[in-house]
C-alpha atoms as a PDB file:
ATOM      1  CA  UNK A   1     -35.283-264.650 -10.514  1.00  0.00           C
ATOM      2  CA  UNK A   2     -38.751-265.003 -11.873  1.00  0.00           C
ATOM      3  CA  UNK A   3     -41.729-265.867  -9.923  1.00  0.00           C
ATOM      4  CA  UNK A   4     -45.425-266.323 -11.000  1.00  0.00           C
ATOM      5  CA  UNK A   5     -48.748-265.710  -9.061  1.00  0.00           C
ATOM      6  CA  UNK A   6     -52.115-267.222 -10.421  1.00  0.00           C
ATOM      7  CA  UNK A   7     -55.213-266.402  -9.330  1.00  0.00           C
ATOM      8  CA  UNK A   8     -58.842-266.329 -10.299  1.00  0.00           C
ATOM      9  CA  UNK A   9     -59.558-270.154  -9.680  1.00  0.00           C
ATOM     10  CA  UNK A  10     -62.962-270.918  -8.150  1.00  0.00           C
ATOM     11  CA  UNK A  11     -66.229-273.058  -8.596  1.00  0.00           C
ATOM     12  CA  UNK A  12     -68.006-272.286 -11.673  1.00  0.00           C
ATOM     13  CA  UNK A  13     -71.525-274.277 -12.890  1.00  0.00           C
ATOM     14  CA  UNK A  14     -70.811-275.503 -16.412  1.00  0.00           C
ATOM     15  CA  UNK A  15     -71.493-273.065 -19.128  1.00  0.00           C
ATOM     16  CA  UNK A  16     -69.949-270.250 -16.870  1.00  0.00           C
ATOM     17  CA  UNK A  17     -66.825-268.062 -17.143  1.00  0.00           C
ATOM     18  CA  UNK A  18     -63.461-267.552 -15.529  1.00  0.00           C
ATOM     19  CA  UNK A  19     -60.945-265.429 -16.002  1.00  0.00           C
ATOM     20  CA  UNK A  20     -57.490-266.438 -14.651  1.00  0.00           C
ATOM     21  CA  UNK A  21     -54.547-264.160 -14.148  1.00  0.00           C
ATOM     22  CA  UNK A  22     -50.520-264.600 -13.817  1.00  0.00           C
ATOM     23  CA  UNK A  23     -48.244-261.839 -12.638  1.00  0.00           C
ATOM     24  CA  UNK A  24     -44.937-261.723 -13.761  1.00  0.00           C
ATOM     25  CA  UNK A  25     -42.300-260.799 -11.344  1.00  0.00           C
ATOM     26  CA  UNK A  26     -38.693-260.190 -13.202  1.00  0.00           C
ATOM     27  CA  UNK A  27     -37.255-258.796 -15.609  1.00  0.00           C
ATOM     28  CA  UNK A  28     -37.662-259.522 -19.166  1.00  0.00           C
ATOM     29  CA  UNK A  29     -40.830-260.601 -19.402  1.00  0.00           C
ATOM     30  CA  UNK A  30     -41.285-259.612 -22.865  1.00  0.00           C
ATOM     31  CA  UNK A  31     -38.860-261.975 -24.208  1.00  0.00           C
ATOM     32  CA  UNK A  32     -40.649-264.777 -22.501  1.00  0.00           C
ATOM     33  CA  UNK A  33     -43.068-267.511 -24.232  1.00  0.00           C
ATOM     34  CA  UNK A  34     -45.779-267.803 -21.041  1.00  0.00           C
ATOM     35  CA  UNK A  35     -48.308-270.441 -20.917  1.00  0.00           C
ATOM     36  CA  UNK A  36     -50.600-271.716 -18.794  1.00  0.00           C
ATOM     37  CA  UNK A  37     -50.910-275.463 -18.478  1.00  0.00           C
ATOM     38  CA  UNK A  38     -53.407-277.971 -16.016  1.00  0.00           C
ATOM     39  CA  UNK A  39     -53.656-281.147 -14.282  1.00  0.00           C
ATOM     40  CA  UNK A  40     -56.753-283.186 -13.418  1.00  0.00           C
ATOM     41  CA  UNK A  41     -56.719-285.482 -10.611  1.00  0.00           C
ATOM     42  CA  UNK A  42     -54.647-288.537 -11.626  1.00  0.00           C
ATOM     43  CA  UNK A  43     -53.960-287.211 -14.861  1.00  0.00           C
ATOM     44  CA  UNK A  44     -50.737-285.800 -16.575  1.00  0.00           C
ATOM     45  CA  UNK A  45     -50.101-281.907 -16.752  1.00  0.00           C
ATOM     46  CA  UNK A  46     -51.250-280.771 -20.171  1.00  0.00           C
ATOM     47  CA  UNK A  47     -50.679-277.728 -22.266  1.00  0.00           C
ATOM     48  CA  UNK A  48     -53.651-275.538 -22.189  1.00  0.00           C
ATOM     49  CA  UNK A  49     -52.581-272.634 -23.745  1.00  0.00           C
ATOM     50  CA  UNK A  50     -49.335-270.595 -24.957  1.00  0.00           C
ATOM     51  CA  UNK A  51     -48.213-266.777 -26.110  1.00  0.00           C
ATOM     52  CA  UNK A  52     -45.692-266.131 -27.504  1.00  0.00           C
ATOM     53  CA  UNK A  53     -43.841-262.647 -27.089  1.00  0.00           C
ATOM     54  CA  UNK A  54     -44.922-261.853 -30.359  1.00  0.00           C
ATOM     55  CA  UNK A  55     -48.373-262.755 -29.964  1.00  0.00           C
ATOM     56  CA  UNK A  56     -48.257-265.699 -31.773  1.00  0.00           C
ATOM     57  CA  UNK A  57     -50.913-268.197 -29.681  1.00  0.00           C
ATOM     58  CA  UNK A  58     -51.326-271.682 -29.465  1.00  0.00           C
ATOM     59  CA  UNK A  59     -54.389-273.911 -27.858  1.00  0.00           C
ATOM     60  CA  UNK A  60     -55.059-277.420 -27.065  1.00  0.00           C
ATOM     61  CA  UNK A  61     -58.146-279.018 -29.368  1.00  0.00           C
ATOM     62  CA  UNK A  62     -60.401-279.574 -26.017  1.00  0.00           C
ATOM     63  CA  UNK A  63     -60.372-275.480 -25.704  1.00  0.00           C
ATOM     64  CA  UNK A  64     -60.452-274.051 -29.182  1.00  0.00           C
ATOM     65  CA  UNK A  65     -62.870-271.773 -29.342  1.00  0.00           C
ATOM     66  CA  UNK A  66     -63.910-271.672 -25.672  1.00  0.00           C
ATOM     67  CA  UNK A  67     -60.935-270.538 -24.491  1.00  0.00           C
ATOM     68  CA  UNK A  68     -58.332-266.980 -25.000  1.00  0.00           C
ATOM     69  CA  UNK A  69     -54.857-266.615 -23.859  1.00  0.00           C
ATOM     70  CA  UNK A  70     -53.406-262.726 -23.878  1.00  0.00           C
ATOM     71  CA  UNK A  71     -50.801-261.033 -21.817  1.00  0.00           C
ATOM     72  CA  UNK A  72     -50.408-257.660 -21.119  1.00  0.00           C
ATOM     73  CA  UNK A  73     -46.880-256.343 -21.415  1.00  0.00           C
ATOM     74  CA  UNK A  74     -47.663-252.850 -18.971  1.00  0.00           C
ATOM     75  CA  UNK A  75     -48.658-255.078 -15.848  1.00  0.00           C
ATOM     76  CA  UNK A  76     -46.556-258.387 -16.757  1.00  0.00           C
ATOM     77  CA  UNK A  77     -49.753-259.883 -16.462  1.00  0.00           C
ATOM     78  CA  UNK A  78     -50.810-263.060 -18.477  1.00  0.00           C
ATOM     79  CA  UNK A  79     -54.639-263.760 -18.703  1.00  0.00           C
ATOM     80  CA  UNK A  80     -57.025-266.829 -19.837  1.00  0.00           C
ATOM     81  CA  UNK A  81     -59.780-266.193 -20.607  1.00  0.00           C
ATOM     82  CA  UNK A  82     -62.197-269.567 -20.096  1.00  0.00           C
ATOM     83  CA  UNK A  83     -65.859-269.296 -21.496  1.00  0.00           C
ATOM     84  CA  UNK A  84     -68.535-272.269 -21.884  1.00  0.00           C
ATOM     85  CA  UNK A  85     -66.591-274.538 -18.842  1.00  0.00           C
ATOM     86  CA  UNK A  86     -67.415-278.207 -19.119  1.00  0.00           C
ATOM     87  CA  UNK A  87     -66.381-280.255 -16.348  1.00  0.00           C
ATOM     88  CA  UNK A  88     -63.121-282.120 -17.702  1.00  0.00           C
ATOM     89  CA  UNK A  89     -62.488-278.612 -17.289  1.00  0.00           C
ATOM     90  CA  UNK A  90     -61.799-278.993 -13.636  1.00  0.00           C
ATOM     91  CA  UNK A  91     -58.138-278.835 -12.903  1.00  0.00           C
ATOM     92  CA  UNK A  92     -55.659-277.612 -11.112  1.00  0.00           C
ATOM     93  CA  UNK A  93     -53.925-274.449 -14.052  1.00  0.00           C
ATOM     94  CA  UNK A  94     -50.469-273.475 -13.605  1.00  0.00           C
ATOM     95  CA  UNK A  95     -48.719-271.063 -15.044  1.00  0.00           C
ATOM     96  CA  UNK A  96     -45.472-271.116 -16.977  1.00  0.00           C
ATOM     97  CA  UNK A  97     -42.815-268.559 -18.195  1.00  0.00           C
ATOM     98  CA  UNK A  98     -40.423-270.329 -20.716  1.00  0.00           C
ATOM     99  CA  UNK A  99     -37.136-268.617 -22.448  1.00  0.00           C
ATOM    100  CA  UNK A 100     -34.712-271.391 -22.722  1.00  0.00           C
ATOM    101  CA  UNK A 101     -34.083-274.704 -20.804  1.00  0.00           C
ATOM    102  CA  UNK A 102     -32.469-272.888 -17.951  1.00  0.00           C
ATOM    103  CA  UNK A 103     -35.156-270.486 -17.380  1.00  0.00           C
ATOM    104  CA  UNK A 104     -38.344-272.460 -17.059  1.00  0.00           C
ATOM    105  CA  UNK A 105     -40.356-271.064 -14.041  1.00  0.00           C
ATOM    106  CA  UNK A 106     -43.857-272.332 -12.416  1.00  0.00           C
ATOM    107  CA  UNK A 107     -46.558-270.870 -10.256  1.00  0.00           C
ATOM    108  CA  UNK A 108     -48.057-272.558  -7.913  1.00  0.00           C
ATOM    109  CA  UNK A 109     -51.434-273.075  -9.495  1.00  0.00           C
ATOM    110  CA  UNK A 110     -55.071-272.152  -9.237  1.00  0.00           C
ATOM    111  CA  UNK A 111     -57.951-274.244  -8.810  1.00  0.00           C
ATOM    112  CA  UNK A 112     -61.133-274.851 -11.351  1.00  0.00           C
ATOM    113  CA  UNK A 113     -64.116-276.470 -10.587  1.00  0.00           C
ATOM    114  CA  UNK A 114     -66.739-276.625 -12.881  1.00  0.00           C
ATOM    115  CA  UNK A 115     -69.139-278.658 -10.818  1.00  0.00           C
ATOM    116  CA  UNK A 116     -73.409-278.196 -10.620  1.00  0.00           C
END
């Protein structure tokens, strides 16, 4: 059974940084596409970011450039990276280990606020 932690959420002025963090717990976590998705208040979840187990990334338009997705296969550990926060930024980010239909696991989420 897989399970995912987040952490790193917290308030953040706009134009700061935050670095967000998943742990893996499971096996096979290299053969796992992990991604880290968010939901606003009374908004839909979106797709923030994804990595694939080849490295192969993938980012929404609103973060290009602002934003950096790695994982790091020693500590199962999945990272984003999130530079120059704007407040749409604020959202609750979840994290997301995906390998087939069947095997499609969620955290429990972090909090961002990018508030003054």
């Amino acid at each position: 059974q897989v399970q995912l932690v987040e952490s790193g959420g917290a308030l953040v002025q706009p134009g700061g940084s935050l670095r967000l963090s998943c742990e893996f717990s499971g096996n096979s976590f290299s053969l796992y596409t992990m991604a880290w998705y968010r939901q606003a208040p009374g908004k839909q979840r979106e797709l923030v970011a994804s990595i694939s187990s080849g490295y192969s990334t993938n980012y929404a338009d609103s973060v290009k450039g602002r934003f950096a997705i790695s994982r790091d296969y020693a500590k199962k550990t999945v990272y984003l990276q999130m530079n120059s926060l704007k407040p749409e930024d604020t959202a609750d980010y979840f994290c997301n280990a995906k390998r087939a239909v069947s095997m499609d696991y969620w955290g429990q989420g972090t909090q961002v606020t990018v508030s003054s």
